[in-house]
C-alpha atoms as a PDB file:
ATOM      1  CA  UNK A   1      17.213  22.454   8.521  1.00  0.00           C
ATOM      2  CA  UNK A   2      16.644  21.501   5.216  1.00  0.00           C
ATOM      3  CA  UNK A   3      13.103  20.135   4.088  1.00  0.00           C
ATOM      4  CA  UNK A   4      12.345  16.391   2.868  1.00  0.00           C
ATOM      5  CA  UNK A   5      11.875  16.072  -0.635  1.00  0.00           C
ATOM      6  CA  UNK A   6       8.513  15.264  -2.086  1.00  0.00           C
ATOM      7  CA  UNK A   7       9.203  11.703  -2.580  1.00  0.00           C
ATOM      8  CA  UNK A   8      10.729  10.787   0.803  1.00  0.00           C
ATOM      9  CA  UNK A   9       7.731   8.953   1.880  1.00  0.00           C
ATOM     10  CA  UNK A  10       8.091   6.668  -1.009  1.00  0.00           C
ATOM     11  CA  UNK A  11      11.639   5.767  -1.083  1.00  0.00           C
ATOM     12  CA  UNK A  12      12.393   6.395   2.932  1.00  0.00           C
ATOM     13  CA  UNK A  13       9.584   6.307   4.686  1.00  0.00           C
ATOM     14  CA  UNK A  14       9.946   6.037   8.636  1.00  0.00           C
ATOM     15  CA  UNK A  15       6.438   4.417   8.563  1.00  0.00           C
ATOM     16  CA  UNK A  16       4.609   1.984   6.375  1.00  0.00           C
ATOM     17  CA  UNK A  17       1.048   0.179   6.209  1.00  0.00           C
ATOM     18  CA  UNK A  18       1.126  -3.152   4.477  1.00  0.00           C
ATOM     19  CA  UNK A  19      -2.227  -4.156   2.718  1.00  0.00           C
ATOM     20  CA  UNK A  20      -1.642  -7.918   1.362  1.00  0.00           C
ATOM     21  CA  UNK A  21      -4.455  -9.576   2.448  1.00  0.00           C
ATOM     22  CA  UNK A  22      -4.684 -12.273   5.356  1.00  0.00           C
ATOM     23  CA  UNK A  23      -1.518 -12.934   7.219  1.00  0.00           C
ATOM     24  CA  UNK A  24      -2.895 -16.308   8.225  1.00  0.00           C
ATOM     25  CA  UNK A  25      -4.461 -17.396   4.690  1.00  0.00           C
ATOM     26  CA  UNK A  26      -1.332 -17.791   2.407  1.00  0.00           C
ATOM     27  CA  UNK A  27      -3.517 -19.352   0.080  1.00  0.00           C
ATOM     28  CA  UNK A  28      -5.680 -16.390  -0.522  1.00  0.00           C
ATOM     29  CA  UNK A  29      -2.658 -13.822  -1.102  1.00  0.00           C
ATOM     30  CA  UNK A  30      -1.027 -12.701  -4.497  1.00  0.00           C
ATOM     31  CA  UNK A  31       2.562 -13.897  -5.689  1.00  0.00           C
ATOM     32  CA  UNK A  32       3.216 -10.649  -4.743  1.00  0.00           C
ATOM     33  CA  UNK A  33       2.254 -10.215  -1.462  1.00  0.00           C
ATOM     34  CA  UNK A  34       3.594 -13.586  -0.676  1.00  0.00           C
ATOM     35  CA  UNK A  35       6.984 -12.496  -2.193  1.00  0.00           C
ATOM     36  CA  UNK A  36       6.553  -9.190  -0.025  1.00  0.00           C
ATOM     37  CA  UNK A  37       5.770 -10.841   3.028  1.00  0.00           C
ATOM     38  CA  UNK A  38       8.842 -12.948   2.798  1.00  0.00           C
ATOM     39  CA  UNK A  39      10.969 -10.093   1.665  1.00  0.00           C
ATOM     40  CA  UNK A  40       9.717  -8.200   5.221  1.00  0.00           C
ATOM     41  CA  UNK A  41      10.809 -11.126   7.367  1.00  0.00           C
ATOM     42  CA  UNK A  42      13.961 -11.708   5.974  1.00  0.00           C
ATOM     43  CA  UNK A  43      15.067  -7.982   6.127  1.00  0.00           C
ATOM     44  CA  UNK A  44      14.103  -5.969   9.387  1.00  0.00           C
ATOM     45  CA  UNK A  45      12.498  -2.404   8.653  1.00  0.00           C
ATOM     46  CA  UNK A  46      13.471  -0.217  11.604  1.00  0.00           C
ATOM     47  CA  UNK A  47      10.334   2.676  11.474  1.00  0.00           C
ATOM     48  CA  UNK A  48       6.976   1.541  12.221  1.00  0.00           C
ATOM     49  CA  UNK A  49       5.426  -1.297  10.126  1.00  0.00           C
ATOM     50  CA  UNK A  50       1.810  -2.036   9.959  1.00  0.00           C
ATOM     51  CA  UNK A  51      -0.181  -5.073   8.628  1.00  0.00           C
ATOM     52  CA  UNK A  52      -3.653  -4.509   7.476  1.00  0.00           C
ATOM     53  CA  UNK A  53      -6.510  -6.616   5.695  1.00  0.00           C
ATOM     54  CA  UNK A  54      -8.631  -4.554   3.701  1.00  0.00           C
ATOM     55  CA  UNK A  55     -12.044  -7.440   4.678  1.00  0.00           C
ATOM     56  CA  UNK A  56     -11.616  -7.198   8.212  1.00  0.00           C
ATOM     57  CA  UNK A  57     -13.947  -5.143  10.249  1.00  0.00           C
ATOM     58  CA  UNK A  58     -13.361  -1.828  11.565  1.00  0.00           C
ATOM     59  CA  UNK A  59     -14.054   1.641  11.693  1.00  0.00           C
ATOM     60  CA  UNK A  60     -14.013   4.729   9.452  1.00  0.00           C
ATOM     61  CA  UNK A  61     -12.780   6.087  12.578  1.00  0.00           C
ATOM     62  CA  UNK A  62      -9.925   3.909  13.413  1.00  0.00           C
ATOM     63  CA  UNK A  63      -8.394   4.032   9.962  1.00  0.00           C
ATOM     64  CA  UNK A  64      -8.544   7.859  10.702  1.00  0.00           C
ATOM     65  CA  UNK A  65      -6.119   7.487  13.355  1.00  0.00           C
ATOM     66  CA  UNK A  66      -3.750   5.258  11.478  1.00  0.00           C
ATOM     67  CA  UNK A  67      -0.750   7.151   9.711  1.00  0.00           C
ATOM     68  CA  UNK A  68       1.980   5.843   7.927  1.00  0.00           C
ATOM     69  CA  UNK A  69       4.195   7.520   5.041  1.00  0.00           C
ATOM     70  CA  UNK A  70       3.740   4.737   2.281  1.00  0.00           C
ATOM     71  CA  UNK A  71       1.369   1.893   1.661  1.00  0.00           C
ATOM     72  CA  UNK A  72       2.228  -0.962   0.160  1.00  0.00           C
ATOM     73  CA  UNK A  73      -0.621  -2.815  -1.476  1.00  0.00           C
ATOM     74  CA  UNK A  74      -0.027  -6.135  -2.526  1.00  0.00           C
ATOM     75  CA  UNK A  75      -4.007  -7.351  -3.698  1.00  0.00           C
ATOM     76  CA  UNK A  76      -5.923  -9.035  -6.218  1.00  0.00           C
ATOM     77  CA  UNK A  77      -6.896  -6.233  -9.357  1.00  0.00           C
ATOM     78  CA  UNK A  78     -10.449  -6.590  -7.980  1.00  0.00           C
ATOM     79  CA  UNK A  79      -9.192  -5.024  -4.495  1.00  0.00           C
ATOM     80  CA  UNK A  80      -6.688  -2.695  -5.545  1.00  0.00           C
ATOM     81  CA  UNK A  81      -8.978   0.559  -5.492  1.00  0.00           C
ATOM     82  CA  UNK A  82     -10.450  -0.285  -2.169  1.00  0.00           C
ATOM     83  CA  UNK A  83      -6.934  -0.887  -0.705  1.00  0.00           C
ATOM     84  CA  UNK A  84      -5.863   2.530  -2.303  1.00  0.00           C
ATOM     85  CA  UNK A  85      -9.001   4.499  -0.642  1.00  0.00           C
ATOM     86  CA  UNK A  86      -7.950   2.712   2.503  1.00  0.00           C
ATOM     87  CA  UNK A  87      -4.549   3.961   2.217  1.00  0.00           C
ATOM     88  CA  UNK A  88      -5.871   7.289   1.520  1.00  0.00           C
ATOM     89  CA  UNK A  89      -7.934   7.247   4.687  1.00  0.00           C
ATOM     90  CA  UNK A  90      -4.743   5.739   6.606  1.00  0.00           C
ATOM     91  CA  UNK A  91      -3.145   9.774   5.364  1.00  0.00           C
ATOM     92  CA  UNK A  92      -0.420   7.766   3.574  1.00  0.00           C
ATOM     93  CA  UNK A  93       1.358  10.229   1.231  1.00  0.00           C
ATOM     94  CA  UNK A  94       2.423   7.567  -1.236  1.00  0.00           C
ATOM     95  CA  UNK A  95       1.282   3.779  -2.210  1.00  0.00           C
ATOM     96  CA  UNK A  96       2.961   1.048  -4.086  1.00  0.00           C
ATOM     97  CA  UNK A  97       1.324  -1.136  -6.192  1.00  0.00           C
ATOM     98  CA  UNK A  98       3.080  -4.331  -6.622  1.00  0.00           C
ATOM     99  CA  UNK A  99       0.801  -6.347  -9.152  1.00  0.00           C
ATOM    100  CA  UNK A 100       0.462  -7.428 -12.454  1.00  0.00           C
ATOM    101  CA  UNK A 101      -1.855  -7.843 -15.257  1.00  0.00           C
ATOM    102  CA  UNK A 102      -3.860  -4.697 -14.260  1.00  0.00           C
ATOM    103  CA  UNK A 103      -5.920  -3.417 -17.739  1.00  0.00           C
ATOM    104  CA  UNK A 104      -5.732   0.159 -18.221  1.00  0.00           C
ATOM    105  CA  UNK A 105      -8.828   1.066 -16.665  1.00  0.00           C
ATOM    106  CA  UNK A 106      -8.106  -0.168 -13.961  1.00  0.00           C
ATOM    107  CA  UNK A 107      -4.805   1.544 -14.016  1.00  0.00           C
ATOM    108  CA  UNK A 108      -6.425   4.500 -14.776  1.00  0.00           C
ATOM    109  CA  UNK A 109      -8.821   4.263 -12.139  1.00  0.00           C
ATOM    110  CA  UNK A 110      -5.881   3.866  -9.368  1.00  0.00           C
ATOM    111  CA  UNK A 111      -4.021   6.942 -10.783  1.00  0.00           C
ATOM    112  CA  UNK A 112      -7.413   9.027 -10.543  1.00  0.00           C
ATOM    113  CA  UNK A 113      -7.777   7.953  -6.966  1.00  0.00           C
ATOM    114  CA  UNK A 114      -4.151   8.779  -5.968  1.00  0.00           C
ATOM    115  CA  UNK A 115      -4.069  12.420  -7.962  1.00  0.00           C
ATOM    116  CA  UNK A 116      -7.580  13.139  -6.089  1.00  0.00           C
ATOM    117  CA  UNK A 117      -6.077  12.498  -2.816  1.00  0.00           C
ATOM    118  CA  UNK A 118      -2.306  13.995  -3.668  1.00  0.00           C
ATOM    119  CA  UNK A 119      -0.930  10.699  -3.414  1.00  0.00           C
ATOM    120  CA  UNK A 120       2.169   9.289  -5.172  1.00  0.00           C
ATOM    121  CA  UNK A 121       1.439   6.401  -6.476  1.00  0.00           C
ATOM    122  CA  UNK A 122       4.033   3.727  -8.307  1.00  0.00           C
ATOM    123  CA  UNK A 123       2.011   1.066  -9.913  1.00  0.00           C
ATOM    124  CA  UNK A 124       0.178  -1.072 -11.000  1.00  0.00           C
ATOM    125  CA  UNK A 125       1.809  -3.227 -12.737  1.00  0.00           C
ATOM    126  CA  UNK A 126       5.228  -2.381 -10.702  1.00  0.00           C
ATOM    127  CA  UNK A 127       7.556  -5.064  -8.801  1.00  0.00           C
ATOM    128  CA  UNK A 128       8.367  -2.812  -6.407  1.00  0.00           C
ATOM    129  CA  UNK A 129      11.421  -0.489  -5.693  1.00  0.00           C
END
């Protein structure tokens, strides 16, 4: 049996957390996440697929118990390191960023948080894979 490369989770994962704000407030989301959102209805992923938003309530506890291979993050710059800590608590092993006009500190702030927590991390700034 051979093992998975390093990278699986990011470009085929079996499981994946979406964090793009409120489902139900299309108003409040990013281009991107609106872009993404479309993008998951139109084509069916067949692993597990997860929708969270990072403001509503829950446990330390329950993100604990969520798992899932890559996170896709989809938030305003403002958000983006509390979506990736979230991600980190969900165990994800990798997290795209789909944004844009993140400054480098902020950029450097996300890439500090993923190499903390052994995360691979593609983004900010990224349109995706």
């Amino acid at each position: 049996m051979m093992d998975k490369h390093y990278l699986t989770s990011l470009f085929t994962p079996s499981s994946i957390v979406v964090l793009a704000g409120d489902a139900e407030a299309p108003e409040s989301q990013t281009p991107q996440a609106r872009a993404l959102l479309e993008a998951l209805k139109a084509q069916k992923f067949s692993g597990t697929l997860q929708f969270f938003d990072i403001h509503t309530s829950g446990t330390l506890a329950d993100l604990a118990q969520a798992r899932a291979d890559l996170a896709i993050i989809a938030q305003p710059a403002k958000d983006l390191p509390a979506a990736l800590e979230i991600a980190r608590r969900m165990n994800c092993r990798s997290a795209l960023v789909l944004s844009s006009g993140v400054d480098a500190e902020l950029a450097k702030q996300l890439h500090h948080i993923a190499r903390r927590e052994g995360m691979h991390l593609l983004g900010p700034n990224s349109l995706g894979i």
